[in-house]
C-alpha atoms as a PDB file:
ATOM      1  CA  UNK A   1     -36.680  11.070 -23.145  1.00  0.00           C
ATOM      2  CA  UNK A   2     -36.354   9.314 -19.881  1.00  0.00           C
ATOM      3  CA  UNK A   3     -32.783  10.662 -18.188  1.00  0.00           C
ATOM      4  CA  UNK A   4     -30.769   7.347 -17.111  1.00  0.00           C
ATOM      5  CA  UNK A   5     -29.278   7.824 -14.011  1.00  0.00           C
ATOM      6  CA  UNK A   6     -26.030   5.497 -12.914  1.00  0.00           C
ATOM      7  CA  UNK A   7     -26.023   3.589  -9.761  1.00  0.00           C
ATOM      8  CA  UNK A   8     -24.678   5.988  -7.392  1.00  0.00           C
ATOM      9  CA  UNK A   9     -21.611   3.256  -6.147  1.00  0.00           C
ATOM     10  CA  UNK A  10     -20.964   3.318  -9.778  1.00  0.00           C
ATOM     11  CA  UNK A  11     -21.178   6.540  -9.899  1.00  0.00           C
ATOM     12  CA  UNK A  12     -18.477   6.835  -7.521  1.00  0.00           C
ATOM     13  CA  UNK A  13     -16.196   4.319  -8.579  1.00  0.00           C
ATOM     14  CA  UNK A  14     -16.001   5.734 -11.877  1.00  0.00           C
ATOM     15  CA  UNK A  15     -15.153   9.406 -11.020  1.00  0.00           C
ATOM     16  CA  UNK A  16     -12.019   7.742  -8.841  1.00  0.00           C
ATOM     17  CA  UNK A  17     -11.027   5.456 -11.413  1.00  0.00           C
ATOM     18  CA  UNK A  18     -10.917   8.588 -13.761  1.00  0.00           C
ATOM     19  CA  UNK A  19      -9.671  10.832 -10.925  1.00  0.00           C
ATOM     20  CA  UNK A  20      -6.535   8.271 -10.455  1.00  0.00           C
ATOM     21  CA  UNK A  21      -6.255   8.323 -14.520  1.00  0.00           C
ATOM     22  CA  UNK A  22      -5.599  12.049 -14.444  1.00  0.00           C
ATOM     23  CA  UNK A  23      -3.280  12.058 -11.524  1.00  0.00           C
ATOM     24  CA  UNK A  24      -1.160   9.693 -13.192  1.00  0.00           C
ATOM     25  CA  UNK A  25      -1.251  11.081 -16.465  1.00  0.00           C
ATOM     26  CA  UNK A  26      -1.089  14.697 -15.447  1.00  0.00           C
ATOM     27  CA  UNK A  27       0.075  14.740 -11.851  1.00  0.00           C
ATOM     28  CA  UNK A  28      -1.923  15.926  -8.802  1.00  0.00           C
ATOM     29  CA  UNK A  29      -1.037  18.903  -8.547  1.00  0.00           C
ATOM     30  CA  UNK A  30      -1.590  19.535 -12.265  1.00  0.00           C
ATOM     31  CA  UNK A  31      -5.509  18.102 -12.155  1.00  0.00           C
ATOM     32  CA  UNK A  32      -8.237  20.142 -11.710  1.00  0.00           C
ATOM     33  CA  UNK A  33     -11.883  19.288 -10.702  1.00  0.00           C
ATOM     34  CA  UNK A  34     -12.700  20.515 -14.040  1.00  0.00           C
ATOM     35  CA  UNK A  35     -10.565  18.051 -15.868  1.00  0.00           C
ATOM     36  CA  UNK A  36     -12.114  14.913 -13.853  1.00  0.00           C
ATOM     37  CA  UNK A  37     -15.976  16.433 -14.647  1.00  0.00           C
ATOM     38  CA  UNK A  38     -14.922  17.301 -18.602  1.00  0.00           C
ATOM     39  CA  UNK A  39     -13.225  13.899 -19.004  1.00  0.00           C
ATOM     40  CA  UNK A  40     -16.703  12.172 -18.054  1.00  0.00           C
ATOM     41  CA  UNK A  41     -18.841  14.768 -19.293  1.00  0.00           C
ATOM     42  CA  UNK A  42     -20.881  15.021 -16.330  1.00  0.00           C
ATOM     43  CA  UNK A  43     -21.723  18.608 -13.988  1.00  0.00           C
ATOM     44  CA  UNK A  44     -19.391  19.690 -11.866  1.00  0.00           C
ATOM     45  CA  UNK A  45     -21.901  19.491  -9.060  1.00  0.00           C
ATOM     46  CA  UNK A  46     -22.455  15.393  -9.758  1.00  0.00           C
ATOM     47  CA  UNK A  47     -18.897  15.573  -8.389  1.00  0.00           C
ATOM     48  CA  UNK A  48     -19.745  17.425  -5.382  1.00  0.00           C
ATOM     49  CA  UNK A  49     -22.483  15.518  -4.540  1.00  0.00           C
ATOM     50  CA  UNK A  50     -19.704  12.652  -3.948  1.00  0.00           C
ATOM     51  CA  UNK A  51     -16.873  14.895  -3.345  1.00  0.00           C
ATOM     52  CA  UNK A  52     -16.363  17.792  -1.297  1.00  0.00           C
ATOM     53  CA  UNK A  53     -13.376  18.568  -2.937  1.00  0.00           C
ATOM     54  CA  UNK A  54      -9.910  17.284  -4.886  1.00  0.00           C
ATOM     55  CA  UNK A  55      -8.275  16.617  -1.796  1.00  0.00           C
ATOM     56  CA  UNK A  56     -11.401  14.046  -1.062  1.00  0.00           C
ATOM     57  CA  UNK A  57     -11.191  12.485  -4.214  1.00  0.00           C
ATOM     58  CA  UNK A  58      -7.168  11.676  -3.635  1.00  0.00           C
ATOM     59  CA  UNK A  59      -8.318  10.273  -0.656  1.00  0.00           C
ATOM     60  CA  UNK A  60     -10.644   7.850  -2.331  1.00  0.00           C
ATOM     61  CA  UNK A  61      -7.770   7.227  -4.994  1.00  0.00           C
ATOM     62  CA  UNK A  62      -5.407   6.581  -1.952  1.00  0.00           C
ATOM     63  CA  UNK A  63      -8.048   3.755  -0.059  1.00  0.00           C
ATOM     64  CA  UNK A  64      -8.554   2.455  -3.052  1.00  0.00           C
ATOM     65  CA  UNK A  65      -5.371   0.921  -3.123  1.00  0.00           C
ATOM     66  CA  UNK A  66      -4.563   0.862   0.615  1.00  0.00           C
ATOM     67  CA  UNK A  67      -8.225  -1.407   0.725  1.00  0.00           C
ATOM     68  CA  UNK A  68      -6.417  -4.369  -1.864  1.00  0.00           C
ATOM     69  CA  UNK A  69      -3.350  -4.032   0.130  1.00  0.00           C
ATOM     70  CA  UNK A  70      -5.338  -4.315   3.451  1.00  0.00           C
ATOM     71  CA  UNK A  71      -6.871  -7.351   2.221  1.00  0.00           C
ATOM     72  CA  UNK A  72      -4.326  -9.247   0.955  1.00  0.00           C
ATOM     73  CA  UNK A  73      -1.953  -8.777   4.076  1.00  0.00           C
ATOM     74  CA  UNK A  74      -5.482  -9.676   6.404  1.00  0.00           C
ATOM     75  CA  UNK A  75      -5.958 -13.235   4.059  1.00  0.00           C
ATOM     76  CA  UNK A  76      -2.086 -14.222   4.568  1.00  0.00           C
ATOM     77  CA  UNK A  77      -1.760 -13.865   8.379  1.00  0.00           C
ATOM     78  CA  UNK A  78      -5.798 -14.724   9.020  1.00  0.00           C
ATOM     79  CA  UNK A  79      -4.750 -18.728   9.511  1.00  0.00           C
ATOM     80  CA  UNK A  80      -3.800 -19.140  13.503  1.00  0.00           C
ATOM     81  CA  UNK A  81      -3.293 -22.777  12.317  1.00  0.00           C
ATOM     82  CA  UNK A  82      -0.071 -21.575  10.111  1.00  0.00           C
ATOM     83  CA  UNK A  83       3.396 -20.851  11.987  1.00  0.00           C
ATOM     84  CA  UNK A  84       3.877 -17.049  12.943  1.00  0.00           C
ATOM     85  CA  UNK A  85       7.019 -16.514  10.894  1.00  0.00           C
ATOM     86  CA  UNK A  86       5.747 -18.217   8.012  1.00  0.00           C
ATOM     87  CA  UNK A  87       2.826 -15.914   7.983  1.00  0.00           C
ATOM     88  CA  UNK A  88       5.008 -12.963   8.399  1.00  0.00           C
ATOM     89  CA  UNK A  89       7.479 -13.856   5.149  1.00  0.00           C
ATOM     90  CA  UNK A  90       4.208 -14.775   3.711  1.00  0.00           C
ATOM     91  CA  UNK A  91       2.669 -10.784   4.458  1.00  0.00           C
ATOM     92  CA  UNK A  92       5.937  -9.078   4.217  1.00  0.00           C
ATOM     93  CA  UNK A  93       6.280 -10.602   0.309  1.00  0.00           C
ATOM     94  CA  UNK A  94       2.931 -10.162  -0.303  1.00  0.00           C
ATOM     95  CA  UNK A  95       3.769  -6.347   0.350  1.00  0.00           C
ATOM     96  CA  UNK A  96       6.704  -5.996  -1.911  1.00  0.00           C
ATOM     97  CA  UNK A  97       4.791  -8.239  -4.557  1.00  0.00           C
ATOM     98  CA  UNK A  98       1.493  -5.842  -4.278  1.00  0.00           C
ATOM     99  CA  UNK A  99       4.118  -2.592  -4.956  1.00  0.00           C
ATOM    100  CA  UNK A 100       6.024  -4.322  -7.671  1.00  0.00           C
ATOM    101  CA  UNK A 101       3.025  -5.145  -9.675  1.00  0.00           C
ATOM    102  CA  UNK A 102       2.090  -1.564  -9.078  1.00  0.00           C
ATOM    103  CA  UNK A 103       5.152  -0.232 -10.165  1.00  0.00           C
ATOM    104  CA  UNK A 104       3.547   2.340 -12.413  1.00  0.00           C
ATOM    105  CA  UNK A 105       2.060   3.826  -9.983  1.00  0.00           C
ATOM    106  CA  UNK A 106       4.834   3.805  -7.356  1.00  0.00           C
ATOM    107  CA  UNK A 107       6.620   5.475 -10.047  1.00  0.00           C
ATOM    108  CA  UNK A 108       3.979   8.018 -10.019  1.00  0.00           C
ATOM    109  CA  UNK A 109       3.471   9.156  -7.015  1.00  0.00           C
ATOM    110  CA  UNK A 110       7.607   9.627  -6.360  1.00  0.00           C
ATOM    111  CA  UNK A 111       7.482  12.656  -8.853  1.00  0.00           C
ATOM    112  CA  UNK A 112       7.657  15.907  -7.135  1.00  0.00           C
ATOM    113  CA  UNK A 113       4.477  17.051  -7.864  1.00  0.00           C
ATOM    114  CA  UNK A 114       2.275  14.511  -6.395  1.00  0.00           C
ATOM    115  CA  UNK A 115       4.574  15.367  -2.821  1.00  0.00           C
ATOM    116  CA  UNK A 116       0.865  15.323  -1.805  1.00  0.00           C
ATOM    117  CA  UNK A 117      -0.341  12.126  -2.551  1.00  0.00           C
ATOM    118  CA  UNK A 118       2.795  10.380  -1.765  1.00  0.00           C
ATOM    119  CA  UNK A 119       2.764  11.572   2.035  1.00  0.00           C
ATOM    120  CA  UNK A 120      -1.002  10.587   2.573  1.00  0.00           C
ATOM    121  CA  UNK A 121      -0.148   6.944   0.886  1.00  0.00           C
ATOM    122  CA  UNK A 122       2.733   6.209   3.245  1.00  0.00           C
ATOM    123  CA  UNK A 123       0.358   7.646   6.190  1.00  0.00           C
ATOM    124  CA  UNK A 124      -2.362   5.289   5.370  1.00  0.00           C
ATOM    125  CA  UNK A 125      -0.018   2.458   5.061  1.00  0.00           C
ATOM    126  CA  UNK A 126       1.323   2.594   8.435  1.00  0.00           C
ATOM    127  CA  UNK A 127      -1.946   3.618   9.817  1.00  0.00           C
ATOM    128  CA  UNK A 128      -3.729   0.065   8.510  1.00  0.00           C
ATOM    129  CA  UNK A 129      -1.052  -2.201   8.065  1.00  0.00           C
ATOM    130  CA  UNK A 130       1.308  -1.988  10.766  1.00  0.00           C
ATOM    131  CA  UNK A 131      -1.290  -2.874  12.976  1.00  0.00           C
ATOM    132  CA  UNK A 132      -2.333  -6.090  11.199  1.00  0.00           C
ATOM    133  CA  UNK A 133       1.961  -7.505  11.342  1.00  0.00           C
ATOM    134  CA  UNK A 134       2.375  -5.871  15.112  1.00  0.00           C
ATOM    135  CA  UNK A 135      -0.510  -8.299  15.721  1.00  0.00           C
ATOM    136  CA  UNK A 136       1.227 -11.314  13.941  1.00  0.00           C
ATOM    137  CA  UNK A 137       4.223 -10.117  16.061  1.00  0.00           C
ATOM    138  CA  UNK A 138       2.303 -10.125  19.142  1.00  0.00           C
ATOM    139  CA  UNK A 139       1.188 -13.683  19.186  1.00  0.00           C
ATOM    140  CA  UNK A 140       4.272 -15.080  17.983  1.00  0.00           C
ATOM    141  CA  UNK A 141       5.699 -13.752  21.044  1.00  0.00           C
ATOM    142  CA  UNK A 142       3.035 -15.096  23.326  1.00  0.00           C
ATOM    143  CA  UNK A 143       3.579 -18.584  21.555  1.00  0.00           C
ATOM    144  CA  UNK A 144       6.954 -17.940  22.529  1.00  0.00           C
ATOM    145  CA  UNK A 145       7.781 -18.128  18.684  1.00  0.00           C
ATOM    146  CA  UNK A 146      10.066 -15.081  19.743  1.00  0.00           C
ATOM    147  CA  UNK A 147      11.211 -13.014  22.230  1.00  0.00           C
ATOM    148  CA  UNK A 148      10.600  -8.979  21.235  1.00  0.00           C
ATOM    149  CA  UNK A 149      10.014  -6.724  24.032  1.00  0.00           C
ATOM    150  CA  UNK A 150       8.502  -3.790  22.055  1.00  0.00           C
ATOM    151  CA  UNK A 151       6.356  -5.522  19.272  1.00  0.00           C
ATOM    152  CA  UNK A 152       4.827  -2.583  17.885  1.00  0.00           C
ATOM    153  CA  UNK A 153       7.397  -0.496  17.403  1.00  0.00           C
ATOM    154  CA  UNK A 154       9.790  -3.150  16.419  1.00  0.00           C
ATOM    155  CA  UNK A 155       7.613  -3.648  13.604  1.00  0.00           C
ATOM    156  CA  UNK A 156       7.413  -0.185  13.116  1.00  0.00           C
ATOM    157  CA  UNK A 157      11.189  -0.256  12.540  1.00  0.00           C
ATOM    158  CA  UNK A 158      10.474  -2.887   9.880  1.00  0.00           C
ATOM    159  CA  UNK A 159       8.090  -1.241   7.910  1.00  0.00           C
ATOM    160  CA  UNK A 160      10.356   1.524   7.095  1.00  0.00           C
ATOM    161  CA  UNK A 161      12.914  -1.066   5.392  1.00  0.00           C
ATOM    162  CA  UNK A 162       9.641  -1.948   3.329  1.00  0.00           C
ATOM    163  CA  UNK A 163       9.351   1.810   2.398  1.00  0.00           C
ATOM    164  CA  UNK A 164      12.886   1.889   2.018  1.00  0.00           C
ATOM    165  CA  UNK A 165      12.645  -0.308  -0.509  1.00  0.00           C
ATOM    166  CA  UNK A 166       9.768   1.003  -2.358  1.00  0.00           C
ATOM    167  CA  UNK A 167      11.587   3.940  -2.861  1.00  0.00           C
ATOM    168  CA  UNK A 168      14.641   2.142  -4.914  1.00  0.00           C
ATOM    169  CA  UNK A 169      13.780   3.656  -8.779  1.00  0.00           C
ATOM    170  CA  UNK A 170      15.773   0.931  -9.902  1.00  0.00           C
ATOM    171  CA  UNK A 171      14.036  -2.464  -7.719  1.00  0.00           C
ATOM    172  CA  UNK A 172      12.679  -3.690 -11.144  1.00  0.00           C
ATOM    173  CA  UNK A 173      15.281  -3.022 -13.465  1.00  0.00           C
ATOM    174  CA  UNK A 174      18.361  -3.571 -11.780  1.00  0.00           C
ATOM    175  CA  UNK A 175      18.403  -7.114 -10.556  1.00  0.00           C
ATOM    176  CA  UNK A 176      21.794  -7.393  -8.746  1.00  0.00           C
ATOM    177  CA  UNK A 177      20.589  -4.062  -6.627  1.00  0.00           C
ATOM    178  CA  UNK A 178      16.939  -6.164  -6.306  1.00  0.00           C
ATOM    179  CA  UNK A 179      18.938  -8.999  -4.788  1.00  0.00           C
ATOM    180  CA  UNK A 180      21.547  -7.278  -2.369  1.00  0.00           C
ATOM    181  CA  UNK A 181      18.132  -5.627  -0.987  1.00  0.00           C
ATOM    182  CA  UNK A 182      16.337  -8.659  -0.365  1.00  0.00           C
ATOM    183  CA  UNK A 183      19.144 -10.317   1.213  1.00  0.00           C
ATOM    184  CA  UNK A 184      20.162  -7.236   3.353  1.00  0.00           C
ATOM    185  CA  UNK A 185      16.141  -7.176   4.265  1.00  0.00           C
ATOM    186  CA  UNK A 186      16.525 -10.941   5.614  1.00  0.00           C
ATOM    187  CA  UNK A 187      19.670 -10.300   7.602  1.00  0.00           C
ATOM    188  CA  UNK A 188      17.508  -7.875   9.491  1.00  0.00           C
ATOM    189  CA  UNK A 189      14.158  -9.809   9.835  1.00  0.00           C
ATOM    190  CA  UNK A 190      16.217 -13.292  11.014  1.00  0.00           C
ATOM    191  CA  UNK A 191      18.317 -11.167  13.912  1.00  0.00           C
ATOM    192  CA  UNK A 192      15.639  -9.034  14.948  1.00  0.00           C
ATOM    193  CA  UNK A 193      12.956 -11.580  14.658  1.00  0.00           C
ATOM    194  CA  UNK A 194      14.924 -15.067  15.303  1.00  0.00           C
ATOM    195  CA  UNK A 195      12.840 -17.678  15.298  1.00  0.00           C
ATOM    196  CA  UNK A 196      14.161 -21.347  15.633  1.00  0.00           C
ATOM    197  CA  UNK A 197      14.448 -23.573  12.756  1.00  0.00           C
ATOM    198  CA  UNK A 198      12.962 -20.947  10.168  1.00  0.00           C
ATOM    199  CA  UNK A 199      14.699 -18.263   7.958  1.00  0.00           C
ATOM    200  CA  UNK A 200      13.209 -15.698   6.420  1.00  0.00           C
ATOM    201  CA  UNK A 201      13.165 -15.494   2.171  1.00  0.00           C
ATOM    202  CA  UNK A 202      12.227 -12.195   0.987  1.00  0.00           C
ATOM    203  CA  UNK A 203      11.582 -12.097  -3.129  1.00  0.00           C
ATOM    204  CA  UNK A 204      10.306  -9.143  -5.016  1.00  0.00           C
END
């Protein structure tokens, strides 16, 4: 009988999608290679040939959702023809949309034992989307949209409101706490980042 082989992209989408499965059903920590190899029936070494080892494989689990992030922040400030702050709300709400509909999965990776995974996700954010709102902030400032004399790290600053809030158990259950957050969040973003005639509207 002639051996079908999968397409090797294919391949490797399905052994993170089943990786990220186990993670969240099991915990990191608590997930071996030999669960993610049983659980598709396949040889350990087809793993290996994509993976060098566990810690890869969170990786991959970690970009994936970093990569949909990425791209959604990239599409709502790409349009030089929209204002700067409205881009800004626009990305900023896109962010706590994006980890509300993922709230699973926030969820998950809070738990103790995935300590791990958590501190490479919150690495990878700042690493690849700081940069794209710095950017934002940077030609606001040369539009004279505002005045900030440290951009980068202002925003920076910012993002760890953002993680702030992702790390509120209660952001989708507890609505009153959801909107004293939001509020409190737009306090900060209209003083530090005053631009005339626009407020900034933060909804979850």
């Amino acid at each position: 009988m002639k051996r079908i082989s999968k397409d090797p992209e294919e391949r490797r989408r399905e052994l993170i999608d089943t990786a990220e499965h186990l993670f969240m059903e099991r915990g990191y920590e608590h997930t071996a290679i030999s669960d993610i190899v049983k659980e598709l029936n396949i040889a350990q070494g087809t793993l290996y040939y994509y993976f060098r080892s566990k810690e890869d494989i969170l990786e991959a689990v970690v970009e994936k959702s970093i990569a949909v992030l990425e791209q959604n922040v990239i599409e709502l400030v790409s349009d030089d023809g929209v204002d700067e702050a409205i881009r800004l709300n626009a990305a900023i709400n896109g962010i706590l949309g994006f980890v509300s509909q993922r709230n699973d999965f926030i969820d998950f990776i809070h738990q103790d034992i995935n300590a791990v995974m958590h501190a490479k996700l919150e690495k990878a954010t700042v690493e690849r989307i700081v940069p794209i709102l710095s950017d934002l902030v940077i030609k606001g400032n040369a539009r004279g949209r505002w005045c900030i004399g440290n951009p980068s790290e202002t925003v920076e600053f910012l993002s760890t409101a953002l993680v702030y809030i992702f790390h509120q158990p209660d952001i989708n259950t507890d609505k009153q706490r959801s909107e004293k957050l939001c509020r409190s969040l737009e306090t900060i973003l209209n003083k530090v980042l005053f631009a005339e005639n626009y407020r900034f509207v933060i909804k979850i």
